[in-house]
Protein backbone atom coordinates (compact mmCIF):
# COMPACT_ATOMS: atom_id res chain seq x y z
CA UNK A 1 -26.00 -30.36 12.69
CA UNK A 2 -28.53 -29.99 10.29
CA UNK A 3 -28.04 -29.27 6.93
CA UNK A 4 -30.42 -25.47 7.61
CA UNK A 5 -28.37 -24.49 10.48
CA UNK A 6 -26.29 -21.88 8.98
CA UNK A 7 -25.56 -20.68 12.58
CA UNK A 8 -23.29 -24.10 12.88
CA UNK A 9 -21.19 -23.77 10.26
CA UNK A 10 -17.35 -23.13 11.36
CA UNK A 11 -16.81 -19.94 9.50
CA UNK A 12 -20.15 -18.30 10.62
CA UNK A 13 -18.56 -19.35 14.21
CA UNK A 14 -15.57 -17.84 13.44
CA UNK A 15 -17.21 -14.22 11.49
CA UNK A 16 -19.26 -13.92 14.95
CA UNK A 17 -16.22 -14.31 17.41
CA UNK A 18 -14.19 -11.81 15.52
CA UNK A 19 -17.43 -9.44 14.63
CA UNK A 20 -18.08 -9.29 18.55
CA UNK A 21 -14.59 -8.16 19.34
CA UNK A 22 -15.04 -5.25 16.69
CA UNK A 23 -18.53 -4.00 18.20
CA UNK A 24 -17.38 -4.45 21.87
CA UNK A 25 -14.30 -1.89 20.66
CA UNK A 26 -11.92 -5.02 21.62
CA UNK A 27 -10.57 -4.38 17.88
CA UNK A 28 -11.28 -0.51 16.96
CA UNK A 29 -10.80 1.01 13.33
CA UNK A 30 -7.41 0.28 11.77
CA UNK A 31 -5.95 -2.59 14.00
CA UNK A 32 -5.70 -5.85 11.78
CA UNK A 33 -7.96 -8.73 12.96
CA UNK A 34 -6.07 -12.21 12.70
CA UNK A 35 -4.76 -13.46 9.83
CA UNK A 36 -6.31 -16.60 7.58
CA UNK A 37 -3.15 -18.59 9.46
CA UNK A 38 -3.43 -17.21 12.56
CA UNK A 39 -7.39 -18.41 12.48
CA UNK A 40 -6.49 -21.88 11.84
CA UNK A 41 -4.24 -21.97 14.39
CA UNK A 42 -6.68 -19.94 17.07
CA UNK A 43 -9.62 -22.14 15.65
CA UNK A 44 -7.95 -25.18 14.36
CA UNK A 45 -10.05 -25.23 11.28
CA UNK A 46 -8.76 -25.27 7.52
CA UNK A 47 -7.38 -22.37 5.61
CA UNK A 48 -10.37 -22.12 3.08
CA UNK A 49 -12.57 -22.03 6.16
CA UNK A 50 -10.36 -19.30 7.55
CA UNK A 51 -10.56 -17.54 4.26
CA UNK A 52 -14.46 -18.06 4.34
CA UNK A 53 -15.11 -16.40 7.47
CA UNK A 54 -12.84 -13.48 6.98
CA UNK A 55 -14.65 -13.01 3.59
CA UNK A 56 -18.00 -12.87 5.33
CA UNK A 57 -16.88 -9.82 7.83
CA UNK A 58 -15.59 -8.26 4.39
CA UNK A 59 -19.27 -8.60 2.95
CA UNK A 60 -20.73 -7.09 5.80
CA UNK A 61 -18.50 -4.19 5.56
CA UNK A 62 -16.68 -4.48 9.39
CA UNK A 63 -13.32 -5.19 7.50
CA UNK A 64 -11.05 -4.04 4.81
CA UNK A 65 -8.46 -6.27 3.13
CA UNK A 66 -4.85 -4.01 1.80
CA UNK A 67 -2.25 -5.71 -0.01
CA UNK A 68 0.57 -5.83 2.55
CA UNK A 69 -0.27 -4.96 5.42
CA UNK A 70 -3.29 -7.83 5.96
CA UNK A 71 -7.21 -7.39 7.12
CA UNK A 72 -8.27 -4.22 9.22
CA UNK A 73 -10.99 -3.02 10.90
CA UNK A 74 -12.42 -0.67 8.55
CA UNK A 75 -13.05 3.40 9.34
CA UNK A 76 -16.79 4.58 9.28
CA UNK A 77 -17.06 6.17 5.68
CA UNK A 78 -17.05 9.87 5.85
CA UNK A 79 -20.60 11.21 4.78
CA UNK A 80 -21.12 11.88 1.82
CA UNK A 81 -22.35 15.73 0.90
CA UNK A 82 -25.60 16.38 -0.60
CA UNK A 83 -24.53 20.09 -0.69
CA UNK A 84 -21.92 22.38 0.05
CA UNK A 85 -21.21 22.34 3.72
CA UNK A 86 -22.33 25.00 5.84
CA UNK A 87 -19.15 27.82 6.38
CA UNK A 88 -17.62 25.90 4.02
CA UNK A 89 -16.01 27.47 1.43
CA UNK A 90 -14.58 25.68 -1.91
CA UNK A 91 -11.16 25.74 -1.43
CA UNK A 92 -8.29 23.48 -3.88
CA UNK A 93 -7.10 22.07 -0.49
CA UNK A 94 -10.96 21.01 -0.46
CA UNK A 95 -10.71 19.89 -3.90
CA UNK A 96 -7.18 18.11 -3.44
CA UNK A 97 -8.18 16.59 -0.18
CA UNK A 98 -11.49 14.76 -2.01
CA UNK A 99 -9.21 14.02 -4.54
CA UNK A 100 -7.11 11.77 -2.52
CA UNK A 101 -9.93 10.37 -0.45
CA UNK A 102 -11.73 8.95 -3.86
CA UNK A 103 -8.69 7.69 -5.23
CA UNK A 104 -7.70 6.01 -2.08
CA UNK A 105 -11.21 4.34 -1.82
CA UNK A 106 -11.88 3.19 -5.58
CA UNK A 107 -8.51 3.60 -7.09
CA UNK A 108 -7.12 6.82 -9.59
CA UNK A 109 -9.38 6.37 -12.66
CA UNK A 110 -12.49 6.80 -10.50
CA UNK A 111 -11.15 10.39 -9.57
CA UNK A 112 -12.79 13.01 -12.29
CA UNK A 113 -13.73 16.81 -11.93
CA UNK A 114 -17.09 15.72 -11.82
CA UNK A 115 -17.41 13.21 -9.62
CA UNK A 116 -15.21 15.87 -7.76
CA UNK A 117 -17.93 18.46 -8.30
CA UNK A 118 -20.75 15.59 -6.73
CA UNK A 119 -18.39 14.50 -3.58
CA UNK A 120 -18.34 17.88 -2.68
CA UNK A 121 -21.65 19.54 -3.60
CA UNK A 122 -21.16 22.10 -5.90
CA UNK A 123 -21.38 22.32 -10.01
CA UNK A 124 -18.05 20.84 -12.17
CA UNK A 125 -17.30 24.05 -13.66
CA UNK A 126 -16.40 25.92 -10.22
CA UNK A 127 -13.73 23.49 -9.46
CA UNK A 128 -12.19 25.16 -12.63
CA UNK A 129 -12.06 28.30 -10.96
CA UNK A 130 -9.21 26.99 -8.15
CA UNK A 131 -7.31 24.16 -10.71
CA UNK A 132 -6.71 24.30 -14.66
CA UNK A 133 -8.21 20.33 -14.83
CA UNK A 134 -7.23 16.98 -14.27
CA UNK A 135 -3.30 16.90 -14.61
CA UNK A 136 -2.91 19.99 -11.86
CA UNK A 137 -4.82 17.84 -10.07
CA UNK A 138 -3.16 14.77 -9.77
CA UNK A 139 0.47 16.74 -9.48
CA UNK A 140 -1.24 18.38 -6.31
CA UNK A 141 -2.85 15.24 -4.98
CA UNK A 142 0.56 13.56 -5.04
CA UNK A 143 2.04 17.09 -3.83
CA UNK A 144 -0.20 16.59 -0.45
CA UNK A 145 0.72 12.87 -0.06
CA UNK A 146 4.22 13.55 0.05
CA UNK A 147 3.68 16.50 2.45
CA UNK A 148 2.07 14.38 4.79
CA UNK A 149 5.13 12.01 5.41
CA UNK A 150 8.05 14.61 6.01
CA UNK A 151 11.70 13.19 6.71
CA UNK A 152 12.81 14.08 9.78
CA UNK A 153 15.96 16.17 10.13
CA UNK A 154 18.62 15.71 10.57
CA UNK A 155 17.54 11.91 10.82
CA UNK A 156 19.83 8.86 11.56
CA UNK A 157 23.25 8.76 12.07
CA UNK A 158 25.32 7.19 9.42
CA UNK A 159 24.56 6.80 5.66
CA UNK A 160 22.56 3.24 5.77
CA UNK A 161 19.91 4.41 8.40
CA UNK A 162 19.29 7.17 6.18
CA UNK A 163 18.85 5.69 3.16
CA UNK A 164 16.51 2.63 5.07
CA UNK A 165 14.57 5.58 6.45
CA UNK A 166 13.70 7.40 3.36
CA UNK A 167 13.16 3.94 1.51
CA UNK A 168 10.68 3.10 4.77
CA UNK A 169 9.02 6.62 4.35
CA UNK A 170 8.17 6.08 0.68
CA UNK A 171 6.94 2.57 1.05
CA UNK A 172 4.34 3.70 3.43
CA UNK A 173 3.05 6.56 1.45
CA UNK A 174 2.50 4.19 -1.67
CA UNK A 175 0.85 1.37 0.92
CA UNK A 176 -1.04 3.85 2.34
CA UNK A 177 -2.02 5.88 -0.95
CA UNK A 178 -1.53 2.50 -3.71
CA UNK A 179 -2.38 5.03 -6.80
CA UNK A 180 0.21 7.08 -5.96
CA UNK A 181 3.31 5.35 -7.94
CA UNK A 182 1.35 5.70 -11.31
CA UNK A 183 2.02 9.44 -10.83
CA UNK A 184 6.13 9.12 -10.11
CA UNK A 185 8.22 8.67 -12.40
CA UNK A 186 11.53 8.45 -12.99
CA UNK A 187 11.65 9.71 -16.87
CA UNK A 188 9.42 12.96 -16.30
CA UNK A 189 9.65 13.23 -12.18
CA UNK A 190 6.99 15.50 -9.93
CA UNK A 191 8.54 19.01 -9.98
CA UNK A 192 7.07 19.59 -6.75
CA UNK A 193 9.25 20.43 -3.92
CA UNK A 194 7.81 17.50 -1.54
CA UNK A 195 9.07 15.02 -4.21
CA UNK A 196 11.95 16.76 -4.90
CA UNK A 197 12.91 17.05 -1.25
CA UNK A 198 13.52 12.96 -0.88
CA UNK A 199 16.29 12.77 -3.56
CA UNK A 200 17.66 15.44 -1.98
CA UNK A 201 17.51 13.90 1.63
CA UNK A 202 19.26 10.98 0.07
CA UNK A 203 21.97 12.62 -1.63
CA UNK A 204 22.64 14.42 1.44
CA UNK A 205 22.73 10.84 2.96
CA UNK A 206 25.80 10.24 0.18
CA UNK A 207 27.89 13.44 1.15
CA UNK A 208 31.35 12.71 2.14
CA UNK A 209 31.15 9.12 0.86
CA UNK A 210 33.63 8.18 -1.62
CA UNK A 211 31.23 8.34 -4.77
CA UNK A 212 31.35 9.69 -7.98
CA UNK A 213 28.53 12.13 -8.97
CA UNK A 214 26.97 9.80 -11.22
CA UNK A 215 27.23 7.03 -8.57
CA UNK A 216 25.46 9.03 -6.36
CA UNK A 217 22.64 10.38 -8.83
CA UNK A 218 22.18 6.32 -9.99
CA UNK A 219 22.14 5.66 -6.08
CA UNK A 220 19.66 8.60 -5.07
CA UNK A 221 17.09 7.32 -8.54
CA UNK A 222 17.78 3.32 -7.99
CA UNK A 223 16.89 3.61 -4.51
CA UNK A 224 13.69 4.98 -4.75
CA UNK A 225 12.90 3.00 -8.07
CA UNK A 226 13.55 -0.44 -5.86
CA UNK A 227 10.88 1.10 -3.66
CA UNK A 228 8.55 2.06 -6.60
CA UNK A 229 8.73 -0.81 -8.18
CA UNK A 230 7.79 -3.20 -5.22
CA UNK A 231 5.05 -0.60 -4.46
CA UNK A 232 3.42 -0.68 -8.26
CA UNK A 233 2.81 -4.66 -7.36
CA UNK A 234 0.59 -3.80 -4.60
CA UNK A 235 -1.10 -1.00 -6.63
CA UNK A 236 -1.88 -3.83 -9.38
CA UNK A 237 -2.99 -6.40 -6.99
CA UNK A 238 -5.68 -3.77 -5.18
CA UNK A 239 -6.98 -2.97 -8.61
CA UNK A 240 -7.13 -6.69 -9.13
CA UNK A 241 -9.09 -6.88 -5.93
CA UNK A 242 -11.36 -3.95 -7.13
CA UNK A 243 -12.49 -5.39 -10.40
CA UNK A 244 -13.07 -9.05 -9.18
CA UNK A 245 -13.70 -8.79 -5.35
CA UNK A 246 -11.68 -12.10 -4.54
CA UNK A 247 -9.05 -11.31 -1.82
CA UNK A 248 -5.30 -11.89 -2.33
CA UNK A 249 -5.88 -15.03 -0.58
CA UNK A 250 -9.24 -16.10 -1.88
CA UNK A 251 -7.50 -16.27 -5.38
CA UNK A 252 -4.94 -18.11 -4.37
CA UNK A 253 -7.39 -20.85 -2.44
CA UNK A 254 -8.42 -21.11 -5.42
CA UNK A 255 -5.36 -22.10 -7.34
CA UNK A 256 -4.33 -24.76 -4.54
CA UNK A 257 -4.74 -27.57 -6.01
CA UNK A 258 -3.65 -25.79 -9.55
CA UNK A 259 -0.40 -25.30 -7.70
CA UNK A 260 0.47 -28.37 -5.83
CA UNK A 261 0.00 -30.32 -9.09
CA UNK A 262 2.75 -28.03 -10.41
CA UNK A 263 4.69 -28.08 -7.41
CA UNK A 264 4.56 -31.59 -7.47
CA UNK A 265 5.43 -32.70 -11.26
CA UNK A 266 9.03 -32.78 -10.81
CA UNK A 267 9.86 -30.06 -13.16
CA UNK A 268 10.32 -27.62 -10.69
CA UNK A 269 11.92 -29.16 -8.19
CA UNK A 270 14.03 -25.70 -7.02
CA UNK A 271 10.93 -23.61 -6.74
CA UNK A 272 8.74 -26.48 -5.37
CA UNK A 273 12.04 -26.66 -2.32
CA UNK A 274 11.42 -22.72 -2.02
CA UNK A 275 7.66 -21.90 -2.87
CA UNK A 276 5.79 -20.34 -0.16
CA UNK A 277 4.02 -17.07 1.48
CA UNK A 278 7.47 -15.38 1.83
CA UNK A 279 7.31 -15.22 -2.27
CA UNK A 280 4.09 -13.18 -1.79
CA UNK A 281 5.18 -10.83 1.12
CA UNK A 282 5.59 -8.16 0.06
CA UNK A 283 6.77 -6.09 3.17
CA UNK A 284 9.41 -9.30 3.39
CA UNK A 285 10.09 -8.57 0.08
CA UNK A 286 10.70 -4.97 0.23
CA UNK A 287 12.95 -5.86 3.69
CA UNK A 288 15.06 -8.39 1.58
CA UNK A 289 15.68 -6.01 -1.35
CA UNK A 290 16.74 -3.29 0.35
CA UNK A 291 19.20 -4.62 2.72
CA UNK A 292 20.65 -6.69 -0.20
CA UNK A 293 20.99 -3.19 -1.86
CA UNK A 294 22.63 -1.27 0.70
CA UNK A 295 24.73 -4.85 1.48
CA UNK A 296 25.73 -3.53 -1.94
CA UNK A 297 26.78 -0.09 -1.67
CA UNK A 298 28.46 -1.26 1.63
CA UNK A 299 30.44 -3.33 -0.09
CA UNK A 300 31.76 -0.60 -2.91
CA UNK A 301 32.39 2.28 -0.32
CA UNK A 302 34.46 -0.85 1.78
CA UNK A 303 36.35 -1.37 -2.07
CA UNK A 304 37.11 2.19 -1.99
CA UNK A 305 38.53 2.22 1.63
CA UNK A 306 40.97 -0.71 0.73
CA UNK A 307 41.92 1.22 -2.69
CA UNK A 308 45.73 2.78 -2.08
């Protein structure tokens, strides 16, 4: 190979085998495209080659990398409106719905009543007529998310497949939306029915267990802050991958050899014996948590049974 040929190199191999499967509709918008691991396996080349080529589809657009839930084939980008929409009337579901969709795409401090105002095609000062500014608009931006993953009813049988559910529910509304914890909280919570509605699915999950009401509000807030709290990690790592454009797993190619000089020094030899991708998963991590959790409350309701 000569040192021009660019069309040679491994990871431009690679880029092209997985970039024909997307525009032959083999992999169509949303389905994840192999992982970095999986593409040393399938290609038997090295992880930083792996990493390379997946970069390159990123580049060109074809793919979209979300903390958690791996590489995708990304949607087409909606257009974007050079003027009000014909038969389209401003509407705060309008508003809301742009709302969400910049927020999503560039993260919550890109979302402002003007850029708002520009998405949409009409002057900053009418979206004043339908909301009262920026803090009725995040309340009904978070409002809509939640109304878009409803708990089923009556849901599961038994108290533990209720409370996974509702933990599963809210973990895929932050992955899907990541800006979306910075607006929960547990101090000053969203007095919005949708919010309200999952504390009240999970105390409803509690009824008839042998709990005392503050056990059970604890349970209903701990549960979902376990969730939150899991979910603000991926929020921080897409705004880390927003500011810098290095992947997840670019950054840490380039720490290796940063971290197997620490894993190999001898002073830690209990996190060297554990150290691995399972530390970074963060859908493994959220899976390990939770059943932990409710191993917990299994364990005091069993207490209680055994109590004369």
């Amino acid at each position: 190979m000569s040192p021009g040929d660019e069309s040679e190199r491994p990871y431009l191999r690679i880029a092209e085998a997985i970039r024909h499967r997307i525009t032959t509709g083999a992999l169509r918008p949303g389905d994840r495209v192999p992982s970095t691991r999986q593409v040393v396996r399938d290609f038997g080349v090295a992880m930083a080659t792996a990493t390379r080529a997946l970069a390159v589809l990123r580049d060109e657009g074809l793919v979209v990398t979300r903390v958690g839930s791996g590489t995708a084939v990304r949607a087409p980008d909606p257009p974007r409106r050079g003027g009000r929409a014909p038969g389209r009337e401003l509407t705060t579901e309008r508003i809301v719905a742009t709302g969400v969709a910049v927020a999503d795409a560039e993260g919550l401090d890109a979302v402002s009543m003007r850029r708002l105002a520009a998405e949409l095609g009409v002057g900053p000062m009418s979206l004043y007529r339908h909301l009262s500014g920026r803090e009725e608009l995040e309340h009904l931006m978070a409002e809509a998310v939640f109304r878009a993953y409803p708990l089923p009813e009556p849901g599961p049988p038994g108290w533990r497949a209720k409370l996974e559910l509702v933990s599963r529910v809210e973990w895929s509304a932050y992955r899907g939306h990541p800006w979306l914890p910075e607006l929960v909280s547990l101090t000053r919570p969203l007095l919005t029915p949708e919010a309200m509605a999952h504390i009240e699915w999970i105390l409803r999950a509690l009824d008839g267990l042998p709990l005392t009401p503050a056990e059970r509000a604890r349970e209903a807030v701990t549960l979902s802050a376990l969730v939150r709290g899991l979910a603000l990690s991926v929020a921080a790592e897409v705004q880390a991958e927003r500011e810098t454009g290095v992947a997840n797993d670019q950054w840490w190619i380039t720490l290796d050899d940063e971290v197997r000089a620490l894993m190999g020094s001898g002073r830690f030899p209990r996190l060297a014996a554990v150290y691995g991708e399972e530390m970074r998963d963060l859908d493994g991590l959220l899976n390990h948590a939770l059943a932990r959790h409710l191993d917990g409350l299994a364990a005091r309701l069993a207490r209680s049974a055994a109590e004369p």
